[in-house]
N, C-alpha and C. Protein backbone atom coordinates (compact mmCIF):
# COMPACT_ATOMS: atom_id res chain seq x y z
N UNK A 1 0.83 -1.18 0.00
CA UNK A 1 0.00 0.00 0.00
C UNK A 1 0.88 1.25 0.00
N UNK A 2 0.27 2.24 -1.12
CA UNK A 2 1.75 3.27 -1.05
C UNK A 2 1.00 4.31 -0.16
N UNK A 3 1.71 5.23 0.48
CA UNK A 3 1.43 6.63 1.66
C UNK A 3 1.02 7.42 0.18
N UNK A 4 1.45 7.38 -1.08
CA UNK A 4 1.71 8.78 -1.44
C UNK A 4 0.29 8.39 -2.57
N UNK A 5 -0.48 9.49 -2.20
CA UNK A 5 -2.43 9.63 -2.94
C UNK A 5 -1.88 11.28 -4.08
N UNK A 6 -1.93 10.80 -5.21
CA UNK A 6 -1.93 12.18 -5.90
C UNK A 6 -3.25 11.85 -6.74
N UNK A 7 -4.14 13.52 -7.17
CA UNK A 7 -4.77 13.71 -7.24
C UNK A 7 -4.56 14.59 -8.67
N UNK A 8 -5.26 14.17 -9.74
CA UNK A 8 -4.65 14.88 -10.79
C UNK A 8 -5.64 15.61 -11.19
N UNK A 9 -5.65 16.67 -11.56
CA UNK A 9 -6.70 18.00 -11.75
C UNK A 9 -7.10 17.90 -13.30
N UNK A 10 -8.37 18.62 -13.49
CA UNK A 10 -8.39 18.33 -14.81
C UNK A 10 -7.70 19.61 -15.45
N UNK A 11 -7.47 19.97 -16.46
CA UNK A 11 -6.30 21.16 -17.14
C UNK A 11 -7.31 21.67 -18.10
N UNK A 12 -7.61 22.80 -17.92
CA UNK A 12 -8.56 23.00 -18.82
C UNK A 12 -8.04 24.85 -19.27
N UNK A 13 -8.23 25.29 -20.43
CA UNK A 13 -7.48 26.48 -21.01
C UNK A 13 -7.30 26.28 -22.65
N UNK A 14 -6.44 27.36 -23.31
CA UNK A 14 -6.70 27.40 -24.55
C UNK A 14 -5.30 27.93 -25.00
N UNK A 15 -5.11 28.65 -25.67
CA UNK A 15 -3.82 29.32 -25.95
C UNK A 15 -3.17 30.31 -25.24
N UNK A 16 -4.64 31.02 -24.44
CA UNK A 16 -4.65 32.31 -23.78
C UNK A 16 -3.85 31.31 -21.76
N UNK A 17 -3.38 30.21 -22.12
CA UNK A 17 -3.19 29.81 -21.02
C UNK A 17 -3.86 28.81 -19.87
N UNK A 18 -3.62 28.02 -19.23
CA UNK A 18 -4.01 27.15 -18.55
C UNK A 18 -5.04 27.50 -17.14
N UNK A 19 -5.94 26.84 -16.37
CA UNK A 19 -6.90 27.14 -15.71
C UNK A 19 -6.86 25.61 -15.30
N UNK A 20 -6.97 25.84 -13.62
CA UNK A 20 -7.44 24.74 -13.14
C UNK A 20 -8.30 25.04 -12.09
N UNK A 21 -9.79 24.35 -11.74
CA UNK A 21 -10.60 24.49 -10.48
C UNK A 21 -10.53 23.40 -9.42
N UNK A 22 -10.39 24.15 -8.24
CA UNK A 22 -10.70 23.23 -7.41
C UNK A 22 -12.20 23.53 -6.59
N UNK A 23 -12.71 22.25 -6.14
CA UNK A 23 -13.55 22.51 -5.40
C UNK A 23 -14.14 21.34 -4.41
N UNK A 24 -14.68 21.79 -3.36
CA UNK A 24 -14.75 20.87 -2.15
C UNK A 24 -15.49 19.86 -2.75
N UNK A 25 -15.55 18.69 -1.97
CA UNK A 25 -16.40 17.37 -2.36
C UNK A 25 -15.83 17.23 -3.53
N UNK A 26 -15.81 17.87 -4.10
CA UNK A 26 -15.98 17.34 -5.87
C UNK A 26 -14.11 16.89 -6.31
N UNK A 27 -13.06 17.80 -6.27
CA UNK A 27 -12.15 17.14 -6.60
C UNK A 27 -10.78 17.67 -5.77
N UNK A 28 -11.25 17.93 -4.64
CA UNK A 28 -10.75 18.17 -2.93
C UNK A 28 -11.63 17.48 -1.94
N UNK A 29 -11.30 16.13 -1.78
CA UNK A 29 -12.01 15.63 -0.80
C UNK A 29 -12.78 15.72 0.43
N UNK A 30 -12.75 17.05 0.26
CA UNK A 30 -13.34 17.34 1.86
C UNK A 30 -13.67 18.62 1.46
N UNK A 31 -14.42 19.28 2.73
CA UNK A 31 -14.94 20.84 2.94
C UNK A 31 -13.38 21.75 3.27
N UNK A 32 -13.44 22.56 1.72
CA UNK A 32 -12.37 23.53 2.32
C UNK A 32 -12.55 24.19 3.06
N UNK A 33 -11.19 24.56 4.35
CA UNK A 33 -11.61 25.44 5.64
C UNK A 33 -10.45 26.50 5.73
N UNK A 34 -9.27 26.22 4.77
CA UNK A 34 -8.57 27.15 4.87
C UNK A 34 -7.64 26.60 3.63
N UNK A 35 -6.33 27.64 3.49
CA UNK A 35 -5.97 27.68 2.29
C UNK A 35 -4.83 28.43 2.43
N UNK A 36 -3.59 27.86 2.39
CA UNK A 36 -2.21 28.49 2.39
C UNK A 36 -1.21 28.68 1.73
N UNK A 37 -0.38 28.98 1.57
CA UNK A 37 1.13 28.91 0.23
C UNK A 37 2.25 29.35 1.03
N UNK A 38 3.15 28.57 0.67
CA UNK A 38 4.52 28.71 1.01
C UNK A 38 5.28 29.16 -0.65
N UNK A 39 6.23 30.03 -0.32
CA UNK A 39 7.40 30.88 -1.14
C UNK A 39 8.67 31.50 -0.48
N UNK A 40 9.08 31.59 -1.36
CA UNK A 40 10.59 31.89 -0.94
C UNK A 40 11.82 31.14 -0.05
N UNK A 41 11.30 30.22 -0.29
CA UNK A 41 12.15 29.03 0.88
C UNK A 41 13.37 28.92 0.71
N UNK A 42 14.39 29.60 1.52
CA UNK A 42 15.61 29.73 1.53
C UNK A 42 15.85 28.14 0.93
N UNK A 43 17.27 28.15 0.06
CA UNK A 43 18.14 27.07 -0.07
C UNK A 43 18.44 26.33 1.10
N UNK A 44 18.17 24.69 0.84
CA UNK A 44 18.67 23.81 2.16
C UNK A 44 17.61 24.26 3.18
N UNK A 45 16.66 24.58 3.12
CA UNK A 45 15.65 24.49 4.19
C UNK A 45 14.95 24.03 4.19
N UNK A 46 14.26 23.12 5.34
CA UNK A 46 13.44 21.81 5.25
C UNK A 46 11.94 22.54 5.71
N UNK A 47 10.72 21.66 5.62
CA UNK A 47 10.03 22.61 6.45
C UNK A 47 8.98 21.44 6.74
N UNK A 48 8.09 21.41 7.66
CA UNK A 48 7.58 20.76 7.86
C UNK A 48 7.76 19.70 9.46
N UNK A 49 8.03 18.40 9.09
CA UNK A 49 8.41 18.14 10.39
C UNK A 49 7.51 17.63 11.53
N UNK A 50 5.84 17.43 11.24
CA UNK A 50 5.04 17.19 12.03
C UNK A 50 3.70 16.06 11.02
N UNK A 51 3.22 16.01 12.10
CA UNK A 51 1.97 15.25 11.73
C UNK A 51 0.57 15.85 12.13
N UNK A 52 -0.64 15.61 12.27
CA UNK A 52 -1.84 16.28 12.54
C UNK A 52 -3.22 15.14 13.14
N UNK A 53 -3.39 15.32 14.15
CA UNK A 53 -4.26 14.58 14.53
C UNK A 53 -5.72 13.96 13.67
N UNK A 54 -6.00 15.32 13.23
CA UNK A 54 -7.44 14.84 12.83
C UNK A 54 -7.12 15.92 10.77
N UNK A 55 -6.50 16.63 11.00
CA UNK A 55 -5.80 17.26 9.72
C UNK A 55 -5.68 16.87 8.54
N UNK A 56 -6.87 17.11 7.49
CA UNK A 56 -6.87 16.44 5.88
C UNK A 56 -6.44 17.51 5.59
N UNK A 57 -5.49 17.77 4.66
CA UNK A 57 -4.95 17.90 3.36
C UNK A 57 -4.49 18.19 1.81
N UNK A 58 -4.58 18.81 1.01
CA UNK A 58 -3.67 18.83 -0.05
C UNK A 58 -3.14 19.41 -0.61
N UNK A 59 -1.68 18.75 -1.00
CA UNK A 59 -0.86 20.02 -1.05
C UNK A 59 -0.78 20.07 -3.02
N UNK A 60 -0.37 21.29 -3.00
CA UNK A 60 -0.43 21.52 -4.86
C UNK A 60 0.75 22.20 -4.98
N UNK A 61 1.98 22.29 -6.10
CA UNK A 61 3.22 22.70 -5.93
C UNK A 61 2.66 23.64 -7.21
N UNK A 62 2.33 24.89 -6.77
CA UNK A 62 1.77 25.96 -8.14
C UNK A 62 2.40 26.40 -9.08
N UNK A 63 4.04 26.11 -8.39
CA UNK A 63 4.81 26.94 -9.04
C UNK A 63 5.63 26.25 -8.63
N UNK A 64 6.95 26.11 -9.96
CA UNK A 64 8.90 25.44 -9.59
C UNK A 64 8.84 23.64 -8.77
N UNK A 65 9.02 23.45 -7.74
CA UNK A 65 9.14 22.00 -7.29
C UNK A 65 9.77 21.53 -6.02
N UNK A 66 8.63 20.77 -5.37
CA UNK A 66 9.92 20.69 -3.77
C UNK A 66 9.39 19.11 -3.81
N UNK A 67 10.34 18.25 -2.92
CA UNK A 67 9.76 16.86 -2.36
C UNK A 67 9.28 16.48 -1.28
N UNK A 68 8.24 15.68 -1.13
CA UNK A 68 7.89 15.38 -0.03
C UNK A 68 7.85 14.22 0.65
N UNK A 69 7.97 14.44 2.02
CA UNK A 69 8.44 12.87 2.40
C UNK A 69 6.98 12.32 3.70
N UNK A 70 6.44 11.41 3.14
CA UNK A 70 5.06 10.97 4.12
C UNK A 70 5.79 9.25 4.93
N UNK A 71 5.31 9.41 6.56
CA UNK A 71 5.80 8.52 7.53
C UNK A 71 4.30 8.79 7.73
N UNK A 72 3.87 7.05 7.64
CA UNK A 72 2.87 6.28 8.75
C UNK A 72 3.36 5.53 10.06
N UNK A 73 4.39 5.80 10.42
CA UNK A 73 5.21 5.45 11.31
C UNK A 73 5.66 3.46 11.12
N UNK A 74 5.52 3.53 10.04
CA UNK A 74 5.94 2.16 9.62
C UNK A 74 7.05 2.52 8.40
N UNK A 75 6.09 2.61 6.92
CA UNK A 75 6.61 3.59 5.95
C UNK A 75 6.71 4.66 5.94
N UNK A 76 7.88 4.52 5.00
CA UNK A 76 8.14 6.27 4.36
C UNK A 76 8.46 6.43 2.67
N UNK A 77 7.82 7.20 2.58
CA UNK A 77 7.39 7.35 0.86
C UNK A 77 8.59 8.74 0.76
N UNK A 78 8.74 8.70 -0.90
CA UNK A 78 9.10 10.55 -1.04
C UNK A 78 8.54 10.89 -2.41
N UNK A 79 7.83 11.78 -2.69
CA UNK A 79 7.32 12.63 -4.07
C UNK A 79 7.75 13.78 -4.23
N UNK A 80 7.81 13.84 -5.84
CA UNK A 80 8.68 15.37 -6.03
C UNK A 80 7.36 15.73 -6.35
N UNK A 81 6.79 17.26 -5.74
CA UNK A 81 5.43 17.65 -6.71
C UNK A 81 5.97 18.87 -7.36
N UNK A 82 5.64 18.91 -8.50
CA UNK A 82 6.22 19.57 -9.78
C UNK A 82 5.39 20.30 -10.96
N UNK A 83 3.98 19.95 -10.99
CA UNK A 83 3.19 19.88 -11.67
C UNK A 83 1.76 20.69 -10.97
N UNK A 84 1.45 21.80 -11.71
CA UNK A 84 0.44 22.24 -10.96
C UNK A 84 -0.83 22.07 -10.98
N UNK A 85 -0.77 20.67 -11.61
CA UNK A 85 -2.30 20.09 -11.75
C UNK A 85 -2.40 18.64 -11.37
N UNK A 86 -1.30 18.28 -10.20
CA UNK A 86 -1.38 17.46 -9.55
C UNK A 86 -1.09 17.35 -8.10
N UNK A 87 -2.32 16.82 -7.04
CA UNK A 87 -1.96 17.29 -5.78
C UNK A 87 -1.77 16.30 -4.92
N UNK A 88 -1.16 16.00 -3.90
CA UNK A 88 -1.07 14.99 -2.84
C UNK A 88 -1.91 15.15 -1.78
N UNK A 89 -2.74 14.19 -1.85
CA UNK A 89 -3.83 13.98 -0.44
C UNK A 89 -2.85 13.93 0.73
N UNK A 90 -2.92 14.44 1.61
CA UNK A 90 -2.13 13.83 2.97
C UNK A 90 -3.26 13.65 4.36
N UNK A 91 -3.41 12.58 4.42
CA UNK A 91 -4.27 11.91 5.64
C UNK A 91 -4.09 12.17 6.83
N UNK A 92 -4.68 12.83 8.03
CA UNK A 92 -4.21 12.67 8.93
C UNK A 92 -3.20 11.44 10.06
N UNK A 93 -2.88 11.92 10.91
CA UNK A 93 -1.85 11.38 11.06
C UNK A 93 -0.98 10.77 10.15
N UNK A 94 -0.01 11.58 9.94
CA UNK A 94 0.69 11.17 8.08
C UNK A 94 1.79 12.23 9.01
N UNK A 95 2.95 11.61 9.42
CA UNK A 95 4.58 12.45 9.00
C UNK A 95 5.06 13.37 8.00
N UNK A 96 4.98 14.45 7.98
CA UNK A 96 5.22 15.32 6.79
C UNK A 96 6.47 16.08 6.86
N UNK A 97 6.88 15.67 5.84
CA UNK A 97 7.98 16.64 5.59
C UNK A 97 8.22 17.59 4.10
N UNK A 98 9.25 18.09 4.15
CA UNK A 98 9.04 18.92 2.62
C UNK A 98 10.63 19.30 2.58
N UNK A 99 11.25 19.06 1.53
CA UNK A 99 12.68 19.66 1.15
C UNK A 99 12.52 20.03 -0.63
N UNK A 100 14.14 20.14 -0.35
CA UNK A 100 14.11 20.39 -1.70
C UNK A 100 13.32 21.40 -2.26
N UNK A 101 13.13 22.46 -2.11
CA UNK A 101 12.37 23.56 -2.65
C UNK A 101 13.17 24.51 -3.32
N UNK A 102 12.53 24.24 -5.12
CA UNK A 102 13.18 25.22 -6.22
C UNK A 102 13.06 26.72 -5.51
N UNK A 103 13.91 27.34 -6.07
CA UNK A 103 14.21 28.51 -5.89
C UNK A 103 12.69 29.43 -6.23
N UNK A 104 11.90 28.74 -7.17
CA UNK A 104 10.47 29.51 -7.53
C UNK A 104 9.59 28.88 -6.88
N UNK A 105 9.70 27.76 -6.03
CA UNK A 105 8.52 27.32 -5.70
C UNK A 105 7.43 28.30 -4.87
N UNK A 106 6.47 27.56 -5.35
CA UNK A 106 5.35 28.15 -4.73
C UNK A 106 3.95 26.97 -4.27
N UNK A 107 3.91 26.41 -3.35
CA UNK A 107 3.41 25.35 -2.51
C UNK A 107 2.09 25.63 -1.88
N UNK A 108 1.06 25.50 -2.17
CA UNK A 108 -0.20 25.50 -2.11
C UNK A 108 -1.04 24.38 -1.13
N UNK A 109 -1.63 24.90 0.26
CA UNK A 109 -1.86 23.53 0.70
C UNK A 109 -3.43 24.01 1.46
N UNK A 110 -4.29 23.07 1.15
CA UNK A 110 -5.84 23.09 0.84
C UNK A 110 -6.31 22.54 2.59
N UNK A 111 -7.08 22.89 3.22
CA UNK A 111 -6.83 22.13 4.18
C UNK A 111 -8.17 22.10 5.23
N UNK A 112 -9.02 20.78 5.73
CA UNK A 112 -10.42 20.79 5.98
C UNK A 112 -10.72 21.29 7.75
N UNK A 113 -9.65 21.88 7.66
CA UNK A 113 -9.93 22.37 9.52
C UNK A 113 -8.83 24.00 9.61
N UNK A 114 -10.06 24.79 10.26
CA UNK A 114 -8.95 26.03 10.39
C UNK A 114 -7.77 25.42 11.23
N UNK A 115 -6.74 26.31 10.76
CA UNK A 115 -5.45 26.14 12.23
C UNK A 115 -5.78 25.92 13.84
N UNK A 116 -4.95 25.26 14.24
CA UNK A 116 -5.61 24.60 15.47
C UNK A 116 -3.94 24.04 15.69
N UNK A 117 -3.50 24.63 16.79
CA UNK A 117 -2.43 24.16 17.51
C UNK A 117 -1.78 22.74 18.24
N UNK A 118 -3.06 22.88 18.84
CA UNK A 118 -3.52 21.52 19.58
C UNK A 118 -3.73 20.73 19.02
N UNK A 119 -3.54 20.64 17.08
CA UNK A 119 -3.75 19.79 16.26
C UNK A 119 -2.54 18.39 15.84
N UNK A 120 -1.62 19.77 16.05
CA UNK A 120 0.06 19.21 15.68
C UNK A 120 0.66 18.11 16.21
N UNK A 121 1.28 17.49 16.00
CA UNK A 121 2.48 16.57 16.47
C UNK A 121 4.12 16.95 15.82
N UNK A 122 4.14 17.47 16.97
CA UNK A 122 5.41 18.16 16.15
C UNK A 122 6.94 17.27 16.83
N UNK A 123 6.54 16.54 17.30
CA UNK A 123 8.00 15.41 17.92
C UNK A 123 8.15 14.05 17.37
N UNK A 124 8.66 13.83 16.84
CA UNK A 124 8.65 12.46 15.60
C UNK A 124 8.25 11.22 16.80
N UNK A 125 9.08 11.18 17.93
CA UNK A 125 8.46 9.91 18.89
C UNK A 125 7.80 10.01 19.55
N UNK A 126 6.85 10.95 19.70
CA UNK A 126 5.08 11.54 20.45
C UNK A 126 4.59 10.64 19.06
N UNK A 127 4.69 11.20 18.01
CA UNK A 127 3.77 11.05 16.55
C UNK A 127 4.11 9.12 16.79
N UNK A 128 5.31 8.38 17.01
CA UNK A 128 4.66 7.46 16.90
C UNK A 128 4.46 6.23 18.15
N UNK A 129 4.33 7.32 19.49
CA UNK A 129 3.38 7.01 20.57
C UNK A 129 1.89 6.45 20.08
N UNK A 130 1.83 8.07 19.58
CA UNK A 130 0.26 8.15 18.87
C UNK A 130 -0.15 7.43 17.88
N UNK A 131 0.56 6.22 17.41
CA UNK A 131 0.22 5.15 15.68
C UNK A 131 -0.12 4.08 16.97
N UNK A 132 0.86 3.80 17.81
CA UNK A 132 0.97 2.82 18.51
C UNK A 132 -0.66 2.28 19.04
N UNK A 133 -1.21 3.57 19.64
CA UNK A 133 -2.10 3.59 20.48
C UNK A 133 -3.34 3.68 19.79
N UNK A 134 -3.44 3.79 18.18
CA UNK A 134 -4.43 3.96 17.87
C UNK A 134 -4.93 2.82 17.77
């Protein structure tokens, strides 16, 4: 069973340039509740680093290219997302990480619960306390 769920958008546009929609239920699995982007990510900087209790997911690389690395605390997967009409589901409780970020990237991540602190797992052996026990 692989960790890594990509989600390929449909591409729709003409000469005047490319267009893609997203939308909840329909081809974002869930009710969007918030909506973020990462840019400018210094060289050699990692980001990420945690997991999410109850926290769905997906990330879209809009722009340039970074990799990502998903831990179920068994496996570990890595995807380059590169393509801005393809997105990675990430499931809660899912290890996330992110490197490798082009100098243009621009990282898009869709997500079914506002921010919530108390959501995080931000210590790799808490996160797999928490697989153990589920």
């Amino acid at each position: 069973m692989s960790l890594i769920n990509l989600i390929e958008f449909h591409r729709l546009g003409d000469d005047r340039g490319g267009l893609i929609s997203l939308e909840q239920n329909q081809n974002i699995p869930f009710d969007i509740k918030r909506v973020y982007y990462i840019f400018d990510t210094k060289k050699d900087v990692a980001r990420g680093f945690h997991a999410h209790k109850d926290l769905q997911q997906v990330a879209i690389c809009i722009k340039g290219s970074c990799r990502f690395i998903l831990d179920d605390g068994v496996h570990r997967e890595s995807v380059i997302l590169d393509k801005p009409n393809i997105g990675l589901f990430i499931n809660s409780m899912m290890w996330r990480e992110m490197h490798d970020f082009s100098d243009d990237c621009v990282l898009m991540v869709i997500a079914n619960h506002h921010y919530d602190e108390v959501d995080y797992i931000r210590n790799y052996d808490d996160f797999l306390g928490c697989i153990k026990h589920v």
